[in-house]
PDB file of N, CA and C in Angstrom:
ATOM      1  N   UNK A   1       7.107  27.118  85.386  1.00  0.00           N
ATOM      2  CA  UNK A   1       7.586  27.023  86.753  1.00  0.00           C
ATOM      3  C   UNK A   1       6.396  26.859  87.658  1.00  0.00           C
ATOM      4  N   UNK A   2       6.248  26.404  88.637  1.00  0.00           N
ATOM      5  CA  UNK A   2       5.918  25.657  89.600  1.00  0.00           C
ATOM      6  C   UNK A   2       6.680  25.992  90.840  1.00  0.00           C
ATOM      7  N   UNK A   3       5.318  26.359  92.107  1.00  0.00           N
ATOM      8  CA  UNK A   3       6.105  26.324  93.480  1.00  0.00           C
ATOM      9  C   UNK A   3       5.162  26.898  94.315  1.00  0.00           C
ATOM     10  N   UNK A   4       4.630  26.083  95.401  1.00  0.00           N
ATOM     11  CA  UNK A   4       4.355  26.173  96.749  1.00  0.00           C
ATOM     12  C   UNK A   4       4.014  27.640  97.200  1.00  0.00           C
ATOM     13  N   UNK A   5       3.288  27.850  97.734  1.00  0.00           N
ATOM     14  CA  UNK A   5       3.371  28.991  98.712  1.00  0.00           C
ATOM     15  C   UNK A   5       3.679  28.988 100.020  1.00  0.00           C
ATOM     16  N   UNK A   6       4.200  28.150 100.408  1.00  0.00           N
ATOM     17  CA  UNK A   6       5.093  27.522 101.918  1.00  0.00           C
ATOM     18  C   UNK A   6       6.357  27.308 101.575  1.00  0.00           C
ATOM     19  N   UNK A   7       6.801  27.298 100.348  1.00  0.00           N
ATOM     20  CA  UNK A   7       8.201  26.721  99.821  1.00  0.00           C
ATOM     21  C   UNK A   7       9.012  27.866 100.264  1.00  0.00           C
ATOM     22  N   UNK A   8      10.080  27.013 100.871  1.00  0.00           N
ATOM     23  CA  UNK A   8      11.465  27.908 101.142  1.00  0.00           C
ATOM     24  C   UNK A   8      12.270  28.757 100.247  1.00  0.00           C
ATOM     25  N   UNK A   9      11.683  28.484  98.557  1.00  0.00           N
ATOM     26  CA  UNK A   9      12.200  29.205  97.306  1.00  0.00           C
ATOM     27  C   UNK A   9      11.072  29.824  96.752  1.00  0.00           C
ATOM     28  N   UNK A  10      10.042  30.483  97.335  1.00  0.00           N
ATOM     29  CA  UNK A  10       9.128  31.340  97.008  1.00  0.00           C
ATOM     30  C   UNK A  10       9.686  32.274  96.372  1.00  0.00           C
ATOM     31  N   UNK A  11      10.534  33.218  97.090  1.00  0.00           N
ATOM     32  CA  UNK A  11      10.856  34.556  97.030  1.00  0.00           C
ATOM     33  C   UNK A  11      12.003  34.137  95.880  1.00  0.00           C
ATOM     34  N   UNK A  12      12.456  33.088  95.888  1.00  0.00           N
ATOM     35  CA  UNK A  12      13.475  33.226  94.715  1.00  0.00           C
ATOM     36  C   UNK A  12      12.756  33.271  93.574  1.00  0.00           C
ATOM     37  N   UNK A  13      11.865  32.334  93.138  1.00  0.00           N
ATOM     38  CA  UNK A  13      10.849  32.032  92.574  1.00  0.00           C
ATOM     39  C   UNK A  13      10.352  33.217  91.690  1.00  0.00           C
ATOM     40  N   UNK A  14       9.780  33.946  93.176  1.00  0.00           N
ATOM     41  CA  UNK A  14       9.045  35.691  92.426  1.00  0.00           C
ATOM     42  C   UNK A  14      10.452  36.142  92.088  1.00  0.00           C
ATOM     43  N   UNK A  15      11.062  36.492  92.350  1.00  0.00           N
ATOM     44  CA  UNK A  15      12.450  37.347  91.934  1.00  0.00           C
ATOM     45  C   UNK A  15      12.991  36.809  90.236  1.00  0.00           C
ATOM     46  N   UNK A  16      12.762  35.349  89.919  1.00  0.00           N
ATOM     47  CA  UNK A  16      13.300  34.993  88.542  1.00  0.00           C
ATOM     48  C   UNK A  16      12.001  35.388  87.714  1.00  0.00           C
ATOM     49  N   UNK A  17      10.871  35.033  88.371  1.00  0.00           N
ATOM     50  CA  UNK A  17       9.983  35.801  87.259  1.00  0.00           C
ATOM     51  C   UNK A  17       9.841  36.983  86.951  1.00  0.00           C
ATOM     52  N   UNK A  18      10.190  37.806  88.122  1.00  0.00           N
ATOM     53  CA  UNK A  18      10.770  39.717  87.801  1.00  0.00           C
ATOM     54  C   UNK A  18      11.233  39.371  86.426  1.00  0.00           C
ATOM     55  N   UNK A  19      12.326  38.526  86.292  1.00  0.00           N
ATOM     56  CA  UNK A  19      13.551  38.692  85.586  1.00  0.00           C
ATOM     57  C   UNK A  19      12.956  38.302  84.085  1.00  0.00           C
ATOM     58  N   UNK A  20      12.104  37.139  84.076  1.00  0.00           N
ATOM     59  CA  UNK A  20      11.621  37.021  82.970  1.00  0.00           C
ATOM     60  C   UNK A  20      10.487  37.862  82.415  1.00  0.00           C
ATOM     61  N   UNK A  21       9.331  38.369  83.147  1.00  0.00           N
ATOM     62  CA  UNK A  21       9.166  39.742  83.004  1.00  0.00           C
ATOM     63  C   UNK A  21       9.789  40.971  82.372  1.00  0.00           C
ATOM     64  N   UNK A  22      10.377  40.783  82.378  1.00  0.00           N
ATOM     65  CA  UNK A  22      11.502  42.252  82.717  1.00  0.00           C
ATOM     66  C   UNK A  22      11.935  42.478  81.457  1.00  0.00           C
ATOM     67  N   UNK A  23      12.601  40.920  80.895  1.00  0.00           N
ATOM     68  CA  UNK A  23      13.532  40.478  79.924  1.00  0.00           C
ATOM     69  C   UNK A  23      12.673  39.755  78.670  1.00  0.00           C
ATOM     70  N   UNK A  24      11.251  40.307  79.250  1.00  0.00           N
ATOM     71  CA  UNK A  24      10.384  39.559  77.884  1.00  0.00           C
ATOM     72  C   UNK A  24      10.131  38.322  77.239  1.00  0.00           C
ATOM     73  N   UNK A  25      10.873  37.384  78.143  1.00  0.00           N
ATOM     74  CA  UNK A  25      11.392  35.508  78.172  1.00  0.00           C
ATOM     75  C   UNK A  25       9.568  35.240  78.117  1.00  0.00           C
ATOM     76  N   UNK A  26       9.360  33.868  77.942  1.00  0.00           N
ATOM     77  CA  UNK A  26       8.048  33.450  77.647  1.00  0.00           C
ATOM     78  C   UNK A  26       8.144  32.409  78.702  1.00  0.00           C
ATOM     79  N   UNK A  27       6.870  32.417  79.666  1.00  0.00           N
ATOM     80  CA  UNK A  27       7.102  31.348  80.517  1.00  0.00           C
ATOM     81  C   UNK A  27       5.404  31.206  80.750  1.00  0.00           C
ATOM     82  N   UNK A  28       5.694  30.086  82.376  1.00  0.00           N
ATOM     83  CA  UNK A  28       4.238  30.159  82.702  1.00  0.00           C
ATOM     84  C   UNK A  28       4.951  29.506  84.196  1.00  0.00           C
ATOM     85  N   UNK A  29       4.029  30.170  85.059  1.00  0.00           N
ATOM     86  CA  UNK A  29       4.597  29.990  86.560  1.00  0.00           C
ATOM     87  C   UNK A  29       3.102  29.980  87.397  1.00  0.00           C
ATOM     88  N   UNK A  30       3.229  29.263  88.105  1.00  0.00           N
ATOM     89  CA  UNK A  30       2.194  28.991  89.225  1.00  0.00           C
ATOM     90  C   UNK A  30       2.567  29.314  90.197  1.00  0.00           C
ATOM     91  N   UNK A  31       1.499  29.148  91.432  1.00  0.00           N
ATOM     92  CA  UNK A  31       1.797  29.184  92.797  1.00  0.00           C
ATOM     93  C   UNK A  31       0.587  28.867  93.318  1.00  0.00           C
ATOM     94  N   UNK A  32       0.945  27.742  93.988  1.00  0.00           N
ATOM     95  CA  UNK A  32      -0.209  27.039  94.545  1.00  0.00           C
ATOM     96  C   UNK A  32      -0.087  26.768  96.652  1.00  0.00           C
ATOM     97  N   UNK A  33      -0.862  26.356  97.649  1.00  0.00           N
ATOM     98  CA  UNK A  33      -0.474  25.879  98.653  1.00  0.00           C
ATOM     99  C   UNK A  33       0.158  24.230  98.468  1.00  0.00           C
ATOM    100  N   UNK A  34       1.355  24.747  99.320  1.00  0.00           N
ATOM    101  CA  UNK A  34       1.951  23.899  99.597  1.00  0.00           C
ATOM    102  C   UNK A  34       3.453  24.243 100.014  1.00  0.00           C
ATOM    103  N   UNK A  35       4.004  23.224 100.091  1.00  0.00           N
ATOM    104  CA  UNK A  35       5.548  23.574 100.199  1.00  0.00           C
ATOM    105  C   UNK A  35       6.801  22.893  99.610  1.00  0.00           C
ATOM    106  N   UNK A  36       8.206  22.562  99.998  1.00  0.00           N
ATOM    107  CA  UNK A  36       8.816  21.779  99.442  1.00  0.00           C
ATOM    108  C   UNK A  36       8.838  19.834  99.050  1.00  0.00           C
ATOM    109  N   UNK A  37       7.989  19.632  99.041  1.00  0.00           N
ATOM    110  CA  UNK A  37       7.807  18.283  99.493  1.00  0.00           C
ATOM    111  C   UNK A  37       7.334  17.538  98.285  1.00  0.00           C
ATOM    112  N   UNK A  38       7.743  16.473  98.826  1.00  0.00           N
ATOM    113  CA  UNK A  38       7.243  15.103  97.553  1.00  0.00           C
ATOM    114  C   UNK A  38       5.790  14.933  97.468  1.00  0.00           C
ATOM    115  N   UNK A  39       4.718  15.298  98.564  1.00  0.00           N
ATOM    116  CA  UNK A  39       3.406  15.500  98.442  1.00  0.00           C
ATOM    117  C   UNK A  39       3.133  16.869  97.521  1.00  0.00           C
ATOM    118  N   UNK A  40       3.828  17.839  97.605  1.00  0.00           N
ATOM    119  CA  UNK A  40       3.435  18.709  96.638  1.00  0.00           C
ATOM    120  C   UNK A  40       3.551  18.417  95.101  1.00  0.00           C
ATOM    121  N   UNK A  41       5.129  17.874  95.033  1.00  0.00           N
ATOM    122  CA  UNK A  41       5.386  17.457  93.626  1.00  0.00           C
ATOM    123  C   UNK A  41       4.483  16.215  93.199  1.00  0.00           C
ATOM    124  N   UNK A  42       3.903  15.420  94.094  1.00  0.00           N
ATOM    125  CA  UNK A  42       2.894  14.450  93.449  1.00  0.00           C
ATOM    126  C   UNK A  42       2.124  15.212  92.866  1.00  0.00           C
ATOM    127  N   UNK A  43       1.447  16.000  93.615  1.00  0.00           N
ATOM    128  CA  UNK A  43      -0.178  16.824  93.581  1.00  0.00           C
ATOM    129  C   UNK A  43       0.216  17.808  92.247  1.00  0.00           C
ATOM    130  N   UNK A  44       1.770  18.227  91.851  1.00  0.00           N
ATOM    131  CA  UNK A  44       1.658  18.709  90.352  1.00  0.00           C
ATOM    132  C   UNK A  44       2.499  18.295  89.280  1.00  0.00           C
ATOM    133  N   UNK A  45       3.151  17.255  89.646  1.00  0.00           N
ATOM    134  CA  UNK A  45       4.125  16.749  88.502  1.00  0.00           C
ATOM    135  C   UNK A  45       2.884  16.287  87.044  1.00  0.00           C
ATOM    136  N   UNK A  46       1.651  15.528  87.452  1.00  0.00           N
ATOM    137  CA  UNK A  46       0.751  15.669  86.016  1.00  0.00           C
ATOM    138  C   UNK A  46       0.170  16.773  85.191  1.00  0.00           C
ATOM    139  N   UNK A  47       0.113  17.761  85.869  1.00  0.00           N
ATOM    140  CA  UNK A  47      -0.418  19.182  85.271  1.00  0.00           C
ATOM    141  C   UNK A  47       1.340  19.747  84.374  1.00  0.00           C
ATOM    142  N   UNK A  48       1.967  19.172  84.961  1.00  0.00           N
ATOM    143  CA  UNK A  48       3.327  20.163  84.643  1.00  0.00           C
ATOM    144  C   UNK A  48       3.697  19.266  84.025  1.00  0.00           C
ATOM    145  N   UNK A  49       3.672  18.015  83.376  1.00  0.00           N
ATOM    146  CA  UNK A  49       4.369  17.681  82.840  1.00  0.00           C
ATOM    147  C   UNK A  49       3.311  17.071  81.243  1.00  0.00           C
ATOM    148  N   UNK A  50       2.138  17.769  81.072  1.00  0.00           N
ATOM    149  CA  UNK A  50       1.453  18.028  80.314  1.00  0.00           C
ATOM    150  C   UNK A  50       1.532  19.063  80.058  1.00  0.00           C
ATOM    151  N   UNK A  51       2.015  20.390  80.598  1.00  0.00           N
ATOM    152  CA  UNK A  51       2.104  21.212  80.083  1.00  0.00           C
ATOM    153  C   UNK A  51       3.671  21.378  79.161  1.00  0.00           C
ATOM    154  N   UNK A  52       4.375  20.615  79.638  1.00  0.00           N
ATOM    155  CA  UNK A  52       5.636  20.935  79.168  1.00  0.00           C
ATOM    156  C   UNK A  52       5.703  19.994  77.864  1.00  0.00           C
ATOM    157  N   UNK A  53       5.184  18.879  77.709  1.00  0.00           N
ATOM    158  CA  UNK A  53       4.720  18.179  76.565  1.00  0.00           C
ATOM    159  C   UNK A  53       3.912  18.822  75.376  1.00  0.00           C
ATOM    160  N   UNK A  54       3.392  19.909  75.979  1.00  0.00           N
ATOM    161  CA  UNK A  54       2.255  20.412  74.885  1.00  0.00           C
ATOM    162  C   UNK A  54       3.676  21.526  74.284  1.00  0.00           C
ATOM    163  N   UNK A  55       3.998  21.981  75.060  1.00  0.00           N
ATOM    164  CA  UNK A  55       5.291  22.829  74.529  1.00  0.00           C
ATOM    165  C   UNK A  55       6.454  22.648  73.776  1.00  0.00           C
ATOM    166  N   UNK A  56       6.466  21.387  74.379  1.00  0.00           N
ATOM    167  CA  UNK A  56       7.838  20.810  73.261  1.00  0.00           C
ATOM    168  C   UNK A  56       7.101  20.150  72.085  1.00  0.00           C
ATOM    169  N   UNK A  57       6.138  19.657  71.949  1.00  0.00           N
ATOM    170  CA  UNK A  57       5.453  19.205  70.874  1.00  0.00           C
ATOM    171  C   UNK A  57       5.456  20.338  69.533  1.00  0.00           C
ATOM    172  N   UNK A  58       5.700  21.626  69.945  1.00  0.00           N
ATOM    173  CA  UNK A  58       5.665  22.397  68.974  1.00  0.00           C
ATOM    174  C   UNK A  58       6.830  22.816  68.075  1.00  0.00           C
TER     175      UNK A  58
END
């Protein structure tokens, strides 16, 4: 997961990772500046979608 620190789904954001936390789920979550926007998702759709490649590769 991926998301902004201006993003309007921050707090949802932290609240599902409580959950995966919590519930022992395996993830990986960022938080970077920015916010909801297509300039943000430019600036990480290549990091994230190398990471999610390296994951399903397994």
């Amino acid at each position: 997961m991926d998301c902004g620190t201006g993003d309007s789904l921050l707090e949802s954001n932290r609240e599902l990772v409580a959950v995966f936390k919590k519930t022992g789920l395996a993830y990986e979550y960022h938080e970077l500046p920015g916010a909801h926007t297509w300039e943000y998702w430019d600036m990480r759709i290549r990091e994230m979608l190398s990471v999610l490649m390296t994951k399903f590769a397994r």
